[in-house]
PDB file of N, CA and C in Angstrom:
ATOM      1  N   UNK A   1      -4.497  -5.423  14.331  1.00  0.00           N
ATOM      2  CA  UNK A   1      -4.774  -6.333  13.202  1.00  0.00           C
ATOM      3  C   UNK A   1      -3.647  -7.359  13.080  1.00  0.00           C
ATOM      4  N   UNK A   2      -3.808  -8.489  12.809  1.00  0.00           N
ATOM      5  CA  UNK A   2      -3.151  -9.571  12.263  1.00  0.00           C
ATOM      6  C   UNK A   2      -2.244  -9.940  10.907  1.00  0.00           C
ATOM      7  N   UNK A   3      -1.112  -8.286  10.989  1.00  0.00           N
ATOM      8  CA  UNK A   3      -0.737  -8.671   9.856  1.00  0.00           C
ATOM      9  C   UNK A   3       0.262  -9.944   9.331  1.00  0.00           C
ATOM     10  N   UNK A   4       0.432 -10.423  10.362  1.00  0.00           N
ATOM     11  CA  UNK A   4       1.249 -11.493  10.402  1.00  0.00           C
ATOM     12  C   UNK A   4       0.659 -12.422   9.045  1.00  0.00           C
ATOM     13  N   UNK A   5      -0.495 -12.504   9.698  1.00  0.00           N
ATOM     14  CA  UNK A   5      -1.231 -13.633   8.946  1.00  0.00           C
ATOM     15  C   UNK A   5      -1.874 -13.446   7.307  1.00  0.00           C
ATOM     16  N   UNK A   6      -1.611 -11.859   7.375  1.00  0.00           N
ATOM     17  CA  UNK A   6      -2.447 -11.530   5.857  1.00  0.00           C
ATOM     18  C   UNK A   6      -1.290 -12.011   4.721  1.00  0.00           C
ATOM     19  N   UNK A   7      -2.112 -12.707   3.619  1.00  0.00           N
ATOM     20  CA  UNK A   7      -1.384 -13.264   2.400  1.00  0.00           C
ATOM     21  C   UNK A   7      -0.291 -12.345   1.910  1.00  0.00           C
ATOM     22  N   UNK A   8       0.840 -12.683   1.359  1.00  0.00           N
ATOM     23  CA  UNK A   8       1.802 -11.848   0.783  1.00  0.00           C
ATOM     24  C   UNK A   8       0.761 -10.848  -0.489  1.00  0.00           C
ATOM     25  N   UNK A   9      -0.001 -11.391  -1.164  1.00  0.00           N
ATOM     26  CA  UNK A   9      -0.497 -10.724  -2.438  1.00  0.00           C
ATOM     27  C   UNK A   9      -1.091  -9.302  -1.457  1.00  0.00           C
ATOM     28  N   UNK A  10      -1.751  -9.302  -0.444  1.00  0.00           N
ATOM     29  CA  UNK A  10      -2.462  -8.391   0.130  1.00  0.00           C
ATOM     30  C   UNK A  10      -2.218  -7.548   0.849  1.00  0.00           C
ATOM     31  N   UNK A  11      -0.125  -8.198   1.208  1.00  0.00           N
ATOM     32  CA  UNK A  11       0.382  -7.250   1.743  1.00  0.00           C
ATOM     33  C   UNK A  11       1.311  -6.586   0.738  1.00  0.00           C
ATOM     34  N   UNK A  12       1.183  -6.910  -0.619  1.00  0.00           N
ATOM     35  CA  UNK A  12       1.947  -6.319  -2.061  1.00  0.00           C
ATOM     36  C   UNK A  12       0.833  -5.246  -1.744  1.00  0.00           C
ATOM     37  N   UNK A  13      -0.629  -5.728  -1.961  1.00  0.00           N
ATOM     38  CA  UNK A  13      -1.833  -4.401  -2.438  1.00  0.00           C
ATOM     39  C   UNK A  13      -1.497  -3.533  -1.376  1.00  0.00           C
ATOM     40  N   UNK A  14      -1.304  -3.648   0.153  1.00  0.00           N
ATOM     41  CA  UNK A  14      -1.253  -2.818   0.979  1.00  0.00           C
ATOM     42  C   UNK A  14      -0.140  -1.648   0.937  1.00  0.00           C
ATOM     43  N   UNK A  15       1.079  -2.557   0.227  1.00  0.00           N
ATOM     44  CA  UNK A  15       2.060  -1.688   0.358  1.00  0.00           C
ATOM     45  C   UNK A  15       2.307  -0.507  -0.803  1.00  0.00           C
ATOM     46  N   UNK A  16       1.125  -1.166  -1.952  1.00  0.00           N
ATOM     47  CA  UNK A  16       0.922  -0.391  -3.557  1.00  0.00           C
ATOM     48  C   UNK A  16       0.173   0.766  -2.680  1.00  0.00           C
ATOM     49  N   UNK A  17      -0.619   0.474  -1.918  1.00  0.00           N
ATOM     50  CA  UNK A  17      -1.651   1.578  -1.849  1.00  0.00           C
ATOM     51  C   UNK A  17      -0.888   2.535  -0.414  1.00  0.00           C
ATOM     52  N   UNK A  18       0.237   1.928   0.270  1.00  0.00           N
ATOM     53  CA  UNK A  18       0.385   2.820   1.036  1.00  0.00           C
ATOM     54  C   UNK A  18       1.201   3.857  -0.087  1.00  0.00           C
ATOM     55  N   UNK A  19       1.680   3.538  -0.404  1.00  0.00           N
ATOM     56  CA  UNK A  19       2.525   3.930  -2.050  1.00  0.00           C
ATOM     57  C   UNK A  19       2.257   5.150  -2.766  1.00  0.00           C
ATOM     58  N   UNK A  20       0.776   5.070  -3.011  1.00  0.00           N
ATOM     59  CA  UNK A  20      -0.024   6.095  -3.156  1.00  0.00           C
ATOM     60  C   UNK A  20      -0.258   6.783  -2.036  1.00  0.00           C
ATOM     61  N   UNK A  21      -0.545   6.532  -1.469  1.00  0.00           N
ATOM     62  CA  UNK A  21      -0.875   7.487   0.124  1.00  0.00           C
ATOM     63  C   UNK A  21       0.343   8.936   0.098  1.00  0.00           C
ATOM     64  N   UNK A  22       1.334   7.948  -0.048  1.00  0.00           N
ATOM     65  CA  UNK A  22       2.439   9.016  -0.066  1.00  0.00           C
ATOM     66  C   UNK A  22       2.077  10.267  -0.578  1.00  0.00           C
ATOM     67  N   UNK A  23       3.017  11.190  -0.265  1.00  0.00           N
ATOM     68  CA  UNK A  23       2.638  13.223  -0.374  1.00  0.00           C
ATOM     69  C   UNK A  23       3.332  13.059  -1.922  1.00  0.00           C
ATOM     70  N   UNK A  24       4.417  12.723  -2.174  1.00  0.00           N
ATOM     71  CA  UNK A  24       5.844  13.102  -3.321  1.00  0.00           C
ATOM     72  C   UNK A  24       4.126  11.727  -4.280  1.00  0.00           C
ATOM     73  N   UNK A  25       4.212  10.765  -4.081  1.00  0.00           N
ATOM     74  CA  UNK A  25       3.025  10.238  -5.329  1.00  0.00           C
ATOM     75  C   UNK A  25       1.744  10.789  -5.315  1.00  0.00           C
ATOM     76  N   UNK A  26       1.150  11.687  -4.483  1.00  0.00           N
ATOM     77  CA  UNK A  26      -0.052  12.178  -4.788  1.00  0.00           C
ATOM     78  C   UNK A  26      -0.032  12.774  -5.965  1.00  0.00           C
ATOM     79  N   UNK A  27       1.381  13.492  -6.632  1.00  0.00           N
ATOM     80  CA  UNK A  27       0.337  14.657  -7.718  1.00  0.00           C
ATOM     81  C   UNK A  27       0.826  13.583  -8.820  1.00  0.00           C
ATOM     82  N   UNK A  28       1.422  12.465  -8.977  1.00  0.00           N
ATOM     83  CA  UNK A  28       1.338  11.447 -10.145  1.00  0.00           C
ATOM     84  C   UNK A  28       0.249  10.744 -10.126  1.00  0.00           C
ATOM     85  N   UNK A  29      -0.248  10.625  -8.719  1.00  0.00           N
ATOM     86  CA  UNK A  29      -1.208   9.622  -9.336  1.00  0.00           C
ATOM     87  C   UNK A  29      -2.734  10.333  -9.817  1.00  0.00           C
ATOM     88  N   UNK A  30      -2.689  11.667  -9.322  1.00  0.00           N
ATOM     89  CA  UNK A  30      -3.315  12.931  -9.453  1.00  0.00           C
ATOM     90  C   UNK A  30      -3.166  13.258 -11.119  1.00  0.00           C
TER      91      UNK A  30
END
Protein backbone atom coordinates (compact mmCIF):
# COMPACT_ATOMS: atom_id res chain seq x y z
CA UNK A 1 0.00 0.00 0.00
CA UNK A 2 0.90 3.58 -0.61
CA UNK A 3 1.36 4.93 2.61
CA UNK A 4 3.41 7.53 1.52
CA UNK A 5 0.66 9.14 -0.12
CA UNK A 6 -2.25 8.67 2.48
CA UNK A 7 -3.37 12.18 4.07
CA UNK A 8 -1.85 12.97 7.50
CA UNK A 9 -5.66 12.97 9.04
CA UNK A 10 -5.82 9.15 7.93
CA UNK A 11 -2.63 8.37 9.04
CA UNK A 12 -3.68 10.13 12.72
CA UNK A 13 -7.03 7.55 12.27
CA UNK A 14 -4.61 4.73 11.42
CA UNK A 15 -2.38 5.27 14.13
CA UNK A 16 -5.68 5.89 16.78
CA UNK A 17 -6.82 2.59 15.67
CA UNK A 18 -3.53 0.81 15.66
CA UNK A 19 -3.70 2.25 19.30
CA UNK A 20 -6.51 0.26 20.05
CA UNK A 21 -5.31 -2.82 18.47
CA UNK A 22 -2.83 -2.81 21.16
CA UNK A 23 -3.06 -5.90 24.03
CA UNK A 24 -2.23 -3.20 27.35
CA UNK A 25 -5.55 -0.86 25.44
CA UNK A 26 -7.79 -3.70 24.78
CA UNK A 27 -9.34 -4.01 28.30
CA UNK A 28 -9.83 0.11 28.32
CA UNK A 29 -11.30 0.28 25.44
CA UNK A 30 -13.22 -2.98 26.51
Amino acid sequence: MKEAFIHPLIQNMLCSYKSLMKPSNVKLSR
